[in-house]
N, C-alpha and C. Protein backbone atom coordinates (compact mmCIF):
# COMPACT_ATOMS: atom_id res chain seq x y z
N UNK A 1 84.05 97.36 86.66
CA UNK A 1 85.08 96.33 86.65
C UNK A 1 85.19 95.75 85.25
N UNK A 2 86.33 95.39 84.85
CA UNK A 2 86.44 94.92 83.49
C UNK A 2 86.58 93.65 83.76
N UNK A 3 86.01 92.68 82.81
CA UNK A 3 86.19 91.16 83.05
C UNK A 3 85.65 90.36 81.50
N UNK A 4 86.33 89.21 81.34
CA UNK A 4 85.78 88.72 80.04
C UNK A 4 86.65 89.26 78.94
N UNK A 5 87.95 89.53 78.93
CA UNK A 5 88.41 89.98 77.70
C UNK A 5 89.58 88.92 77.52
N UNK A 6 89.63 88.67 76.93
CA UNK A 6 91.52 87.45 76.68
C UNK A 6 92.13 87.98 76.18
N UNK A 7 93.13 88.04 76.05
CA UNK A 7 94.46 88.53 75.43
C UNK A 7 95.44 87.09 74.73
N UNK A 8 96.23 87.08 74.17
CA UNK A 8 97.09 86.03 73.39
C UNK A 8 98.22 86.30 73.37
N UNK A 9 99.01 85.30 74.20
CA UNK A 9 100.44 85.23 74.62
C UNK A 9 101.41 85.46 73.47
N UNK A 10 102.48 86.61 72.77
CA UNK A 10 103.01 85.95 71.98
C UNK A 10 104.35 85.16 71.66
N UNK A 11 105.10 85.63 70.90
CA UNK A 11 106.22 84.22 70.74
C UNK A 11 107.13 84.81 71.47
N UNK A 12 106.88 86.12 71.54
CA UNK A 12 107.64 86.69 72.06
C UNK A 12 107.44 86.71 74.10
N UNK A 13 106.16 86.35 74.50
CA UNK A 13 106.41 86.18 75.64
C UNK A 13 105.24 87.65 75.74
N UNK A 14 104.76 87.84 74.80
CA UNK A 14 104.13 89.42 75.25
C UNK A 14 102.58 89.48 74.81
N UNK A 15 102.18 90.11 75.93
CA UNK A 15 100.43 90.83 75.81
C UNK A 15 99.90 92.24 75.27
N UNK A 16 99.04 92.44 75.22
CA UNK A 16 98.50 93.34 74.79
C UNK A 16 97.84 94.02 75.69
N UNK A 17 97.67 95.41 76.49
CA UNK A 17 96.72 95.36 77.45
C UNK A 17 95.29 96.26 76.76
N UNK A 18 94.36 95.02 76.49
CA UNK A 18 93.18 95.20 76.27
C UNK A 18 92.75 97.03 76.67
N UNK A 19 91.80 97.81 75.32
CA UNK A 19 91.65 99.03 75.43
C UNK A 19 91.11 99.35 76.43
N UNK A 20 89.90 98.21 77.10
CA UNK A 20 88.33 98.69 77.80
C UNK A 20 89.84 99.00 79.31
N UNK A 21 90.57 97.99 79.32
CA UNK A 21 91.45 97.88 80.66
C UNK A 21 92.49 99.18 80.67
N UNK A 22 92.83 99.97 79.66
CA UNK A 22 93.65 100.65 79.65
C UNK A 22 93.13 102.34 79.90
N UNK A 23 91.89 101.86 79.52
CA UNK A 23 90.93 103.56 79.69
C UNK A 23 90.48 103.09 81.25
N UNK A 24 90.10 102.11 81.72
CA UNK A 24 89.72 102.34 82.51
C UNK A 24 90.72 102.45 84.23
N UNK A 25 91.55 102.00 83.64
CA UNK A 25 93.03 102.28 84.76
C UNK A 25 93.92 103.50 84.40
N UNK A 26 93.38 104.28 83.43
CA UNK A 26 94.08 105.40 82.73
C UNK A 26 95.66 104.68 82.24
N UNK A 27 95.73 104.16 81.98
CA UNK A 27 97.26 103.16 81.55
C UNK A 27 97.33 104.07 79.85
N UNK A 28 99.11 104.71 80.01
CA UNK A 28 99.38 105.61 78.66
C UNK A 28 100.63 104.84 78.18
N UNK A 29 101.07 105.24 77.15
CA UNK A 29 102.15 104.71 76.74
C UNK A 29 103.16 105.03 77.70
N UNK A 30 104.40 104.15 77.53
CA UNK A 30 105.24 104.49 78.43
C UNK A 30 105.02 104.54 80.14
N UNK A 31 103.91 104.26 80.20
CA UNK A 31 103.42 103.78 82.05
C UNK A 31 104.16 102.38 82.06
N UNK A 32 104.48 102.29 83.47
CA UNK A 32 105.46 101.21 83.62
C UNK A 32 104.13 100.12 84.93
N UNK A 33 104.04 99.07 84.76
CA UNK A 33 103.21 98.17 85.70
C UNK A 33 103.91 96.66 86.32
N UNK A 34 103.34 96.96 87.49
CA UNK A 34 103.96 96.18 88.46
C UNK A 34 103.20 94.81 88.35
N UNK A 35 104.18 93.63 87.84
CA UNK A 35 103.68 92.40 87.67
C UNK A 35 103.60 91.38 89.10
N UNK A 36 102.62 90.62 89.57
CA UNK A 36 102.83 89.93 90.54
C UNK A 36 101.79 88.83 90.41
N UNK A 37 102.67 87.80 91.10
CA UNK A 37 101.33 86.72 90.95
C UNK A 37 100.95 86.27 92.52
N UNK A 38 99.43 86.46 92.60
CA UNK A 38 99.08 85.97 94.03
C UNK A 38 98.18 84.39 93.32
N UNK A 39 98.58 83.43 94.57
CA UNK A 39 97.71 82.48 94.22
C UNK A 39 97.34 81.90 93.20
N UNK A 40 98.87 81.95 91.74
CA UNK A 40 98.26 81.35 90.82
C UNK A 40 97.43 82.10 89.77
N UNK A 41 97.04 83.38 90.12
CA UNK A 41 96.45 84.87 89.34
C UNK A 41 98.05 85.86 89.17
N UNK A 42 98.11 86.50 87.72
CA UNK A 42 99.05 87.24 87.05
C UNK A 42 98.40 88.69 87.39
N UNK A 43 98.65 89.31 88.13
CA UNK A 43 97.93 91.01 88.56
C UNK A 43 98.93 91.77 88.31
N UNK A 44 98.47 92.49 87.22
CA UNK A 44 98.92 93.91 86.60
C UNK A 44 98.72 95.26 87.39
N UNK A 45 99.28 95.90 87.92
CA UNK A 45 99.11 97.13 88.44
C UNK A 45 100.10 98.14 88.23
N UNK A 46 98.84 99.32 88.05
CA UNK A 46 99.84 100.70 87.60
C UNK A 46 101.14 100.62 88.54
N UNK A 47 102.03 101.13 88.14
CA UNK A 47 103.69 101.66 89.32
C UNK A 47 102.91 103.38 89.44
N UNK A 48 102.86 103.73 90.49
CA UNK A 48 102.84 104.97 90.84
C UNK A 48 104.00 106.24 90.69
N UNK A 49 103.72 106.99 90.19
CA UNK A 49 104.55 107.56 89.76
C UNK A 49 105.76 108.28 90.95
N UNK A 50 105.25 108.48 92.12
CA UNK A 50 105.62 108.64 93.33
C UNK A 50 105.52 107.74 94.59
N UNK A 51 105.85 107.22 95.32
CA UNK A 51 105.51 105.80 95.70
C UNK A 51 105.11 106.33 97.29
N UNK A 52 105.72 107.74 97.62
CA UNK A 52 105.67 108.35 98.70
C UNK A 52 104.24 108.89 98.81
N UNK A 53 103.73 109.35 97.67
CA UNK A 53 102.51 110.25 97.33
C UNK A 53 101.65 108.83 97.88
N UNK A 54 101.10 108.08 96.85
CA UNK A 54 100.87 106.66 96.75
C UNK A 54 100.55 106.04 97.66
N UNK A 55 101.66 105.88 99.08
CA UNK A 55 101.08 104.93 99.89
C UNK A 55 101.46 105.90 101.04
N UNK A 56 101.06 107.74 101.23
CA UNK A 56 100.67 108.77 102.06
C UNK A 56 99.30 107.87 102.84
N UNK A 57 98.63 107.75 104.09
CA UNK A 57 97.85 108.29 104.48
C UNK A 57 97.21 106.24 104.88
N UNK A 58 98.42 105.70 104.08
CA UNK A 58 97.71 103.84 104.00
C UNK A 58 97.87 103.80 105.65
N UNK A 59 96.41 102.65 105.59
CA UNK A 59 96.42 102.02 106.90
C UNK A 59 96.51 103.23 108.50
N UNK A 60 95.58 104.44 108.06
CA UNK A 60 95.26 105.64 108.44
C UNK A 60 94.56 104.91 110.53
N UNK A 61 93.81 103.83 109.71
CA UNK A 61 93.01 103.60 111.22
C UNK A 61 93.85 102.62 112.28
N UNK A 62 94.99 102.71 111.81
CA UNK A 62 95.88 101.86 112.86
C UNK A 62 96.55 103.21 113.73
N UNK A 63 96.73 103.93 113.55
CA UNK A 63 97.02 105.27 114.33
C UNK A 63 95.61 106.35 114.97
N UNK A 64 94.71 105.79 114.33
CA UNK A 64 93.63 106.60 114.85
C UNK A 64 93.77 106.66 116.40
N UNK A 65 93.55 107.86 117.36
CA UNK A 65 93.37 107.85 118.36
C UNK A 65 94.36 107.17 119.53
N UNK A 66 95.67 107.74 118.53
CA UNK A 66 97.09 107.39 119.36
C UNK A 66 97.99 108.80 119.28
N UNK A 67 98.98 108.81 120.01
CA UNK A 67 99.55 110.27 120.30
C UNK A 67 100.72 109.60 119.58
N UNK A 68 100.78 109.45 118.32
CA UNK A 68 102.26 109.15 117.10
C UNK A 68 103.54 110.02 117.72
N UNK A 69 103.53 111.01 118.16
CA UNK A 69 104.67 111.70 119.20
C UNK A 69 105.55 110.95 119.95
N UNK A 70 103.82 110.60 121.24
CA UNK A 70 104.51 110.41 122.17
C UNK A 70 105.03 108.63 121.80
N UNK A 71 104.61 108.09 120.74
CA UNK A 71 104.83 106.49 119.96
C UNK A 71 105.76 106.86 119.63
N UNK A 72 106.60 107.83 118.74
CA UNK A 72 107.88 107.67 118.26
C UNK A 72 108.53 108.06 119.22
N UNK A 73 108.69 108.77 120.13
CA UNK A 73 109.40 108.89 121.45
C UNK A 73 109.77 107.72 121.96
N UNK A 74 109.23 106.91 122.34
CA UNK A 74 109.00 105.96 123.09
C UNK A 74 110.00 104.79 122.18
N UNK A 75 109.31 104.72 120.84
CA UNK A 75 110.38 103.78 119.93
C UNK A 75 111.73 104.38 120.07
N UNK A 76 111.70 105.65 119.90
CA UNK A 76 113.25 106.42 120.28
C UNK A 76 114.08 105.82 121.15
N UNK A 77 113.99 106.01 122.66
CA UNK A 77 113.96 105.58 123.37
C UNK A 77 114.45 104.36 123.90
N UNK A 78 113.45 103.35 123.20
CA UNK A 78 113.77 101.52 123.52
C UNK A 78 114.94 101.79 122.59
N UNK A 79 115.73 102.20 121.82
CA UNK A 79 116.77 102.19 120.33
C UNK A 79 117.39 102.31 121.34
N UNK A 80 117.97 103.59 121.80
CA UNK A 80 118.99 103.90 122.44
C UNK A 80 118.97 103.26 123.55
N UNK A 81 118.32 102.89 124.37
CA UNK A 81 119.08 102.14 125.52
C UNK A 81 118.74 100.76 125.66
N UNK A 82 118.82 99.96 124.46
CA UNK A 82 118.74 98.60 124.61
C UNK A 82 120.63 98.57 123.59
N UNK A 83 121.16 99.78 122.96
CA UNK A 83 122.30 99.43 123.08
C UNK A 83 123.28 99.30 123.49
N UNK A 84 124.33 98.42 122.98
CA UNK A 84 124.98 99.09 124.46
C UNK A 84 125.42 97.58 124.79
């Protein structure tokens, strides 16, 4: 984990992203990062270059040991005949 480094705002409104932080997130020129603030903290994170690739496979144990089939069937289903 990297921690303990400061950076200096400039006039322009701009940072530097510290080397130890840039080797260690692999961050290259021209990588684009997603700014957000939780709680008062400024969090930098890589943009994925594919967003599909990226967030493949998230939140895996909420489907564990469900028949996703016969679940999208079923969502199918309530669609079409609640219109109408």
């Amino acid at each position: 984990m990297v921690s303990g480094v400061t950076v200096k705002v400039s006039s322009r409104y701009q940072i530097a992203v510290p080397r130890v932080a840039r080797e260690h997130l692999r961050i290259k020129k021209g990588d684009r990062l997603l700014v957000d603030v939780q709680d008062g903290v400024l969090v930098l994170l890589p943009c994925p270059q594919d967003y599909a690739d990226r967030l493949a496979g998230l939140h895996r144990e909420v489907w564990a040991g469900l028949d996703t089939a016969a679940y999208l069937q079923g969502e199918r289903q309530a669609w079409t005949s609640s219109s109408g």
